[in-house]
Structure formats: C-alpha cells, structure tokens
Protein backbone atom coordinates (compact mmCIF):
# COMPACT_ATOMS: atom_id res chain seq x y z
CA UNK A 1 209.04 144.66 415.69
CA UNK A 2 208.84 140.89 416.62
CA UNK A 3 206.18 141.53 419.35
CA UNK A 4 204.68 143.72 417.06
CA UNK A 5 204.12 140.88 414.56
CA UNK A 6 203.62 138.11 417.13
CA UNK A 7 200.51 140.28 418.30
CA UNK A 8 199.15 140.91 414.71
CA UNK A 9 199.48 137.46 414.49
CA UNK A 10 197.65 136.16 417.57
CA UNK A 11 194.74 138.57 416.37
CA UNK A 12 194.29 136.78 413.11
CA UNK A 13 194.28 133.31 414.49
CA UNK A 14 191.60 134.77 417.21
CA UNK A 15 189.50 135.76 414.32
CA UNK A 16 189.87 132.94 412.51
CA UNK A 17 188.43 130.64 415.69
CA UNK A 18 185.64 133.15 416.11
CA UNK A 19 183.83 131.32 413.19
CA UNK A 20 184.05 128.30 414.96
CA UNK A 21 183.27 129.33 418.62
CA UNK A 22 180.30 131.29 418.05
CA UNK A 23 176.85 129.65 419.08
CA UNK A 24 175.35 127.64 415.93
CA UNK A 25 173.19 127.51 414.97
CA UNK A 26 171.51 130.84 415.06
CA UNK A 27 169.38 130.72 412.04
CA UNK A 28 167.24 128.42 410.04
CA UNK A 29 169.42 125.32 408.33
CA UNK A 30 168.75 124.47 404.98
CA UNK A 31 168.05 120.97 404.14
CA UNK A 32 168.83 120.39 400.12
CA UNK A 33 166.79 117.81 398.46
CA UNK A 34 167.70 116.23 395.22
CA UNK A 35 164.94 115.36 394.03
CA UNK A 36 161.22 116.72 393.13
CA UNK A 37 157.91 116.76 396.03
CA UNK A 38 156.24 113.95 396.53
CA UNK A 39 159.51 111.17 396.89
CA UNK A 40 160.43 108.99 399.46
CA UNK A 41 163.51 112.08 400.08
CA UNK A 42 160.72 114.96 400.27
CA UNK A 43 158.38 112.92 402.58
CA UNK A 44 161.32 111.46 405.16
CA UNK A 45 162.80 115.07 405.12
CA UNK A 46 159.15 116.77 405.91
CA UNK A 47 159.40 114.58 408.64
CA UNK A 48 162.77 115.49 409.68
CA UNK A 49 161.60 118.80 409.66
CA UNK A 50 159.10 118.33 411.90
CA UNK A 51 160.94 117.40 414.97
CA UNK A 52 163.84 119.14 414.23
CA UNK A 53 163.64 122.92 416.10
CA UNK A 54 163.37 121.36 419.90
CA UNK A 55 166.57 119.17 419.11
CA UNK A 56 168.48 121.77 416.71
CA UNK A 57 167.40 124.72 418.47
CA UNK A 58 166.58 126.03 414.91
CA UNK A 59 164.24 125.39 411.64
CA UNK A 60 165.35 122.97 409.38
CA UNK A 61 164.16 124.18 406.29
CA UNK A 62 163.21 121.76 403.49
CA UNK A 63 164.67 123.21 400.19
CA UNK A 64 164.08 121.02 396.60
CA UNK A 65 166.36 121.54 393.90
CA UNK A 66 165.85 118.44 391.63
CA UNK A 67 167.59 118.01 388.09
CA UNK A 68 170.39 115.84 386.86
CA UNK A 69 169.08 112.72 388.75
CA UNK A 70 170.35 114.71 391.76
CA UNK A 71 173.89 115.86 390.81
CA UNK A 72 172.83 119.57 390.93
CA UNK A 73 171.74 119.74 394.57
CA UNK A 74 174.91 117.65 395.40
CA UNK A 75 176.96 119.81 393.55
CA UNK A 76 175.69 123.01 395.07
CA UNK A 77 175.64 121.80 398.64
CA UNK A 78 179.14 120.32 397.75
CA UNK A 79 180.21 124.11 396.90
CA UNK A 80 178.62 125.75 399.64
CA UNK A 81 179.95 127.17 402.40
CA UNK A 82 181.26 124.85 405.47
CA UNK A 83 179.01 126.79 408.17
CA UNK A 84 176.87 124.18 408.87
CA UNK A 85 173.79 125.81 407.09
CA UNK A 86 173.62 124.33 403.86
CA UNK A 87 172.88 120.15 404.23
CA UNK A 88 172.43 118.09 401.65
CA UNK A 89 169.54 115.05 402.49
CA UNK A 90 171.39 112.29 399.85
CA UNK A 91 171.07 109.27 398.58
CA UNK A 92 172.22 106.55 396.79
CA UNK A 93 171.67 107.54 392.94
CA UNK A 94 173.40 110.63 393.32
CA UNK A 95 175.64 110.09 395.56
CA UNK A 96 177.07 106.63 395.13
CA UNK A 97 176.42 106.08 391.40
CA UNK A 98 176.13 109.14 389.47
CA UNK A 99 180.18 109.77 390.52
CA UNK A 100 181.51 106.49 389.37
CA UNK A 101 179.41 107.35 386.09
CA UNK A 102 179.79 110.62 385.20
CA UNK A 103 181.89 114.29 385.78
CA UNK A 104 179.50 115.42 388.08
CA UNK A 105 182.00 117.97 389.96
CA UNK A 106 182.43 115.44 393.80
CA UNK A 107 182.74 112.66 394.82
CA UNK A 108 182.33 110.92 398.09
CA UNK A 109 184.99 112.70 399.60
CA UNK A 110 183.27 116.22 398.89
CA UNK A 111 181.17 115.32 401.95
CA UNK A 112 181.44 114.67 405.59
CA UNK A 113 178.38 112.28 406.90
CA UNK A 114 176.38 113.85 409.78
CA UNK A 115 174.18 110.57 409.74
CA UNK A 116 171.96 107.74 408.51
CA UNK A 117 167.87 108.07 408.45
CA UNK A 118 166.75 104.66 406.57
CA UNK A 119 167.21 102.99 403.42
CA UNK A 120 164.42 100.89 401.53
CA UNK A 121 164.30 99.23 398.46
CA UNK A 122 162.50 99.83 395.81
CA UNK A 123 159.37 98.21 394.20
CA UNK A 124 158.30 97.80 390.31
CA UNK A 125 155.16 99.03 389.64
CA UNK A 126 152.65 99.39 387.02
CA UNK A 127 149.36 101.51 386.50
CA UNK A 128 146.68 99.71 388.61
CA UNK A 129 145.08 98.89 385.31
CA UNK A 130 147.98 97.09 383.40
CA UNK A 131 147.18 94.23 381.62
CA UNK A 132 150.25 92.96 383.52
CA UNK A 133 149.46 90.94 386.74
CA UNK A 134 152.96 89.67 387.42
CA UNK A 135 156.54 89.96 387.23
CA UNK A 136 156.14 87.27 385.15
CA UNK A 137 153.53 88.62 382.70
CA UNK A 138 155.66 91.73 382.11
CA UNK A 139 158.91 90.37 381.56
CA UNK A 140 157.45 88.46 378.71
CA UNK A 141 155.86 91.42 377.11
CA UNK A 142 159.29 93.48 377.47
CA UNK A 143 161.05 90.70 375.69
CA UNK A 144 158.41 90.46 372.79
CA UNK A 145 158.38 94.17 372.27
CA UNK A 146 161.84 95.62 373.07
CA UNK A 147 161.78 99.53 373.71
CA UNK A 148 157.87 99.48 373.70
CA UNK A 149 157.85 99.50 377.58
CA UNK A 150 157.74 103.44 378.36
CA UNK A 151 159.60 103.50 381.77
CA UNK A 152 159.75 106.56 383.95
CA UNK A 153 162.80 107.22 386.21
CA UNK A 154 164.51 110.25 388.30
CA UNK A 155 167.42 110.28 385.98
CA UNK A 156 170.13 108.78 384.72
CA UNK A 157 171.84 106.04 386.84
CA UNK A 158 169.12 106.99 389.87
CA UNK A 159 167.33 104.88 391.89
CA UNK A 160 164.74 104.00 389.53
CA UNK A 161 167.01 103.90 386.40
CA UNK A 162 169.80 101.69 387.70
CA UNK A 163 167.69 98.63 389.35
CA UNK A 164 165.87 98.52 385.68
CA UNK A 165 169.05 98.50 384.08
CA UNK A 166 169.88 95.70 386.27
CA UNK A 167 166.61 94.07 385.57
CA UNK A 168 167.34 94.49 381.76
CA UNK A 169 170.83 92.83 382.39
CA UNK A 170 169.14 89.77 384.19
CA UNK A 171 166.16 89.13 382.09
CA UNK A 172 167.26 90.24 378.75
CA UNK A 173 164.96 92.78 378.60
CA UNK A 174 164.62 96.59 376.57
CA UNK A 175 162.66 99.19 377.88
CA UNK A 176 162.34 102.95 376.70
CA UNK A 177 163.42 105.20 379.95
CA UNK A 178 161.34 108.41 380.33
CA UNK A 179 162.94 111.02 382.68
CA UNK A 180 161.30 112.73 385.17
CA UNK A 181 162.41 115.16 388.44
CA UNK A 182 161.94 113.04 391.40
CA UNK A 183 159.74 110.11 392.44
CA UNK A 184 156.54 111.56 392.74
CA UNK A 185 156.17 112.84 389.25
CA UNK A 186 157.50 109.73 387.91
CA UNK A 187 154.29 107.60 390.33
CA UNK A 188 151.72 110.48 388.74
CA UNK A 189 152.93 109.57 385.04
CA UNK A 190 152.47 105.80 385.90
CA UNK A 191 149.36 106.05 388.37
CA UNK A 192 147.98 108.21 384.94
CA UNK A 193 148.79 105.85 382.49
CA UNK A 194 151.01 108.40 380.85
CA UNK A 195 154.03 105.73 381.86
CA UNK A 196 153.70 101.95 381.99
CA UNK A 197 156.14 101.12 384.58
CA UNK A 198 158.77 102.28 387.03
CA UNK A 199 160.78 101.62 390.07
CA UNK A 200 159.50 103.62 393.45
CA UNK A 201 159.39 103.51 397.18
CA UNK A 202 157.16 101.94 399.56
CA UNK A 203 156.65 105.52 401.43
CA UNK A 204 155.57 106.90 398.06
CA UNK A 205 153.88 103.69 396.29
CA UNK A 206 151.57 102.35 399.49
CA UNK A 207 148.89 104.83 399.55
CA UNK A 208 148.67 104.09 395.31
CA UNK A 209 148.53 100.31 395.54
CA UNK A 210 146.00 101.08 398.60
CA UNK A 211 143.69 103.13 396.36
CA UNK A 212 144.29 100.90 393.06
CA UNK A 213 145.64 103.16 391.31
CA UNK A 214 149.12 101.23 391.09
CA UNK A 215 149.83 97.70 391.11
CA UNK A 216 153.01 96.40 392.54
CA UNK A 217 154.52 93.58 390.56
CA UNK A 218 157.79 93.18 393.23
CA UNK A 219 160.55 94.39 395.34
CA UNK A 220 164.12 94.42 394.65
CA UNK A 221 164.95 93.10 398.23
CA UNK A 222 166.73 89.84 399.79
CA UNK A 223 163.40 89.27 401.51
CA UNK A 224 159.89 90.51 401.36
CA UNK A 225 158.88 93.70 403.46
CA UNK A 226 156.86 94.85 405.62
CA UNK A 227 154.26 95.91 405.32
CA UNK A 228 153.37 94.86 402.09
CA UNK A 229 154.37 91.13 402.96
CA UNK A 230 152.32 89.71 400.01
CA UNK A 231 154.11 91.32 397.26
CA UNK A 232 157.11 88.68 396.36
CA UNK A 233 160.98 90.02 395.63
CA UNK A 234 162.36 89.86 392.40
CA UNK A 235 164.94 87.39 393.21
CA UNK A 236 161.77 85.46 393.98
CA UNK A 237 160.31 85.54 390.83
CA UNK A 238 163.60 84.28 388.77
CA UNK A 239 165.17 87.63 388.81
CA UNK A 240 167.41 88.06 390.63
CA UNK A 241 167.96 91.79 391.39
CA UNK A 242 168.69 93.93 394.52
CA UNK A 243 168.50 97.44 395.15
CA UNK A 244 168.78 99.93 398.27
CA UNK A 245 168.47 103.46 398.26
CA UNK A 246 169.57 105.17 401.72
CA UNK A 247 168.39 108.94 402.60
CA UNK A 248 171.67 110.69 404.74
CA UNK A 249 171.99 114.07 405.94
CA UNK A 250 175.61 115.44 404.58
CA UNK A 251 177.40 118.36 405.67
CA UNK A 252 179.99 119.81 403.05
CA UNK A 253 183.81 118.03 404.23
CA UNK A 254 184.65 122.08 404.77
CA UNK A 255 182.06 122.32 407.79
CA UNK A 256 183.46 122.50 410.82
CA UNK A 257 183.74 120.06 413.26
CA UNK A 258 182.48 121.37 416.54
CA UNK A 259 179.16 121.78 414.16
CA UNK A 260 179.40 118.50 412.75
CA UNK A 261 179.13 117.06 416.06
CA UNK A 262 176.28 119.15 416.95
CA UNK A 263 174.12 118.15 413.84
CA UNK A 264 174.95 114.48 414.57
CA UNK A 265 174.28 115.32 418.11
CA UNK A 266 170.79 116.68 417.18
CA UNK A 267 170.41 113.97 414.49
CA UNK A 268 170.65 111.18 416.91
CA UNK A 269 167.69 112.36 418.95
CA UNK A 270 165.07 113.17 416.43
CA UNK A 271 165.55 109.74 415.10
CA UNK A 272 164.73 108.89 418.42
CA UNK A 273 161.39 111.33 418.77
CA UNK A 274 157.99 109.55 419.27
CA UNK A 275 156.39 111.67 416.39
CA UNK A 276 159.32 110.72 414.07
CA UNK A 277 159.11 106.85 414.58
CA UNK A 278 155.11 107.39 414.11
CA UNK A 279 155.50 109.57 410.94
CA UNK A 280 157.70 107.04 409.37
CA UNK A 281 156.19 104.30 410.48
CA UNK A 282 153.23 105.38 408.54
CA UNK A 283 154.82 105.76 405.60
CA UNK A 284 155.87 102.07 405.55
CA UNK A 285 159.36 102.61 405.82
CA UNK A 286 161.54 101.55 408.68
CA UNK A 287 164.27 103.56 411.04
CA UNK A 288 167.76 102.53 410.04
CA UNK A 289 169.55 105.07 412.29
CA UNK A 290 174.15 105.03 411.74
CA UNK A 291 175.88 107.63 412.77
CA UNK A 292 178.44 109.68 410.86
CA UNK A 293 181.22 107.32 411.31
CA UNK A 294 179.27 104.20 410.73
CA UNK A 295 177.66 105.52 407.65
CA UNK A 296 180.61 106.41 406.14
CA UNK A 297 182.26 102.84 406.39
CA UNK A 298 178.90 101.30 405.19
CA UNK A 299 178.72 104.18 401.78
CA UNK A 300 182.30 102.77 401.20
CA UNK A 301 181.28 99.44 400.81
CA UNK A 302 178.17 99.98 399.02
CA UNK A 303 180.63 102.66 396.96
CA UNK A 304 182.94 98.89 396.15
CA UNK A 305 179.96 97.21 395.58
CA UNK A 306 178.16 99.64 392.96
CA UNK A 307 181.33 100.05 391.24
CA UNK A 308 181.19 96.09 390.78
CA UNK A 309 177.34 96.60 389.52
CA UNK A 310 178.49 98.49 387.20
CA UNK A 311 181.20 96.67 385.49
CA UNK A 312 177.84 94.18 385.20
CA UNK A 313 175.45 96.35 383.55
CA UNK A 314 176.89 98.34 381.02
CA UNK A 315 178.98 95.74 379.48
C-alpha cells in the first residue's frame, strides 16, 4: 500500500512540472493594453510587436482593452492565468496610482515585472488655435474662470488627470475634467477644439505640434527634452510640477518562473534591436531599458513617492 501511494504520488508531482517544462511559448502572447489606439502605450507596444517573433519565437499580439483609466485591463491580466500568455503593457496611472486610490481588485503585488521599456513625461497642450500662448496666459484664464477650462484625461487619477490635479494644487487653479479612453482620443478632442486642454506624450503630441494642430504650453519634467528643446518645463514657468509615466511589460505574480525568465530574456534583446531604437526614436521618446528586478525596486519608490503626492493633492 505505501509504494502504492508513493507512486500515485510521484505521478501527480510529474504532472504538475509538465506545465512548467514544456517548450513556451508555443503560441501567440497577448500583450494587454490599458488604454485606447493612438497613446504613447499603443504606439511603444506596436513597436514591441514588431521585433518581437525573432526574439520570442512567437507573435506578440497587441490586445486594447481601455476603461477605468486602466484598472480593467490590469484587473483582467491580474486574474488571468500564470502561463505566460496573457501580459499586461502598464503604466504608471493604473498601476501605481489608481491602487493607492481606489478598490480596484490588485495591487502591486498582483504582478511580477518582466521589464522596463521607457518612461516620459508628459506635456500640457492646447488646440493649436488657443488664444493661450503660454503657461502663463492659461493659468491666468483658469484662475479667472474656475471650471470653465474643459480638460480631457484617460481617467481618473491617470496620467493626464493626476499631473493637472497637481497643477491645480500648485497654481490654485479649477478646471472641468472630461474623460476619455486613452490618449489618442483625448489629443483628437483637443487637436478638434472639442477640449481646450490636456496632458499627453511626446510620442503622441509631436506629429500635432509639427502640423499646428496643437500647441504645447510645457512639460512636467526636471529639465527640458529632447527633442522638443524649446518648449520650457513647468517648474520653469513658476510651477512647479513633475510627472513620469513608465510603459512595463507585467506577467501575472502566478506565472511561472522558468517563463518569466524567458520573457525578460527576450525582452532584453528587442530593446536592443536596431528597428526598435529607430521606431522609438522617431517617436521622440527615449529607451529607458530595467530589468525585472530593477524595475521593481524603482515602482516601489515611485509607489512611496505617489503615495506622498497624494497626501498633497487631495487635501
């Protein structure tokens, strides 16, 4: 009886490791973006794409599932299955803020890093034919007409919303927030006039400023950026705000580790592709390549340093 059950035994805990020794991947991964086309997310993860089969051995397949400034494609990838196939591309709205905010169903430990793309930060922007020509010029109107500003953002506590709520805090301003699904929705409202203002990234915002259609009025940086050297920082202009949002590919913390290391394997060299540099480059955003590790110990500090933000802003 004993070497009956020690055999039934070592047959479950074969089957159990079959799960993690077989090859991976062997199908298309999904790659689950929280926000709608046309962001800074979409257009980095497009590029991801791109390169990905010769270093993954498999399609990475972009999938959008915007809504709830991101919390429902985190929650869903943060539900899914730990095979490796279902990645989240994250950021810092819903990621980092919406979970010190709100019941969102995870938190930072519901995911394990697999690594680090870039982060940028954002720029305020108006329609290309705003009466407003500075920083300056709109602050004033905002203060003389609170809630008359119509401002568009990705939702609540995102990457657009929370640097304006910041901006509010520091200039004693009131705007009206408009939501929208994602970044590029939120540029078409303001490009159209149908929004006056909003907070977006240089990937999405360059081509817009190039063909007039937006003006940039400054970027929530330390220093200015390239390449758009001539547009000042906030701080610079007597507010002084800063703002990063960083784009990570996350792996639900069930995923196993043997394919863990093989998507940060993979990770590390199509940051690392010719054609991935160029594609970037072109959208004006730099590489800011950490691994798994070393993004995790730099979303805990921003995680310390948000949660101080906050105490800030919605006093």
């Amino acid at each position: 009886m004993a070497v009956l059950t020690v055999i039934g035994l070592s047959v479950i805990a074969l089957a159990g490791t079959g799960w993690a020794q077989e090859a991976y991947p062997t199908k298309p991964v999904e790659l689950i973006i929280p926000f709608a086309a046309g962001g800074s997310h979409d257009l980095h993860a497009r590029i991801l794409a791109s390169v990905a089969p010769q270093y993954l051995g498999q399609p990475l397949v972009v999938v959008l599932k915007p809504g709830a400034g991101g919390a429902l494609a985190s929650q869903f990838v943060a539900r899914s299955k730990g095979d490796g196939y279902t990645l989240l591309f994250g950021g810092t709205g819903p990621n980092t803020i919406l979970p010190q905010v709100q019941n969102v169903g995870y938190q930072m430990r519901e995911f394990t890093p697999v690594c680090m793309i870039n982060y940028s930060p954002p720029l305020l922007f108006v329609p290309g034919n705003s009466p407003w020509k500075t920083l300056g010029e709109f602050i004033d109107y905002a203060k003389a007409n609170p809630g008359k500003v119509n401002f568009a953002h990705t939702g609540v506590w995102g990457a657009a919303h929370f640097p304006m709520l910041m901006v509010e805090s520091k200039a004693g301003v009131k705007v009206n927030y408009v939501p929208f699904e994602g970044g590029g929705p939120a540029l078409l409202a303001v490009a159209s006039g149908n929004a006056d203002a909003s907070f977006g990234f240089a990937a999405q915002i360059i081509p817009f400023m190039q063909a007039g259609r937006v003006r940039v009025l400054g970027v929530a940086a330390p220093e200015r950026i390239d390449p758009i050297k001539n547009i000042p920082t906030l701080r610079e202009q007597g507010v002084d705000v800063t703002f990063t949002m960083w784009r990570a590919v996350l792996a639900p913390s069930s995923t196993l580790v043997p394919r863990v290391r093989r998507l940060r394997d993979a990770c590390s060299k199509m940051v690392e592709d010719p054609s991935f540099k160029a594609l970037v480059r072109q959208l004006g955003e730099p590489i800011i390549y950490l691994d798994g590790p070393d993004f995790l110990t730099f979303w805990r500090r921003e995680w310390e340093e948000v949660s101080r933000t906050l105490a800030t802003v919605r006093r």
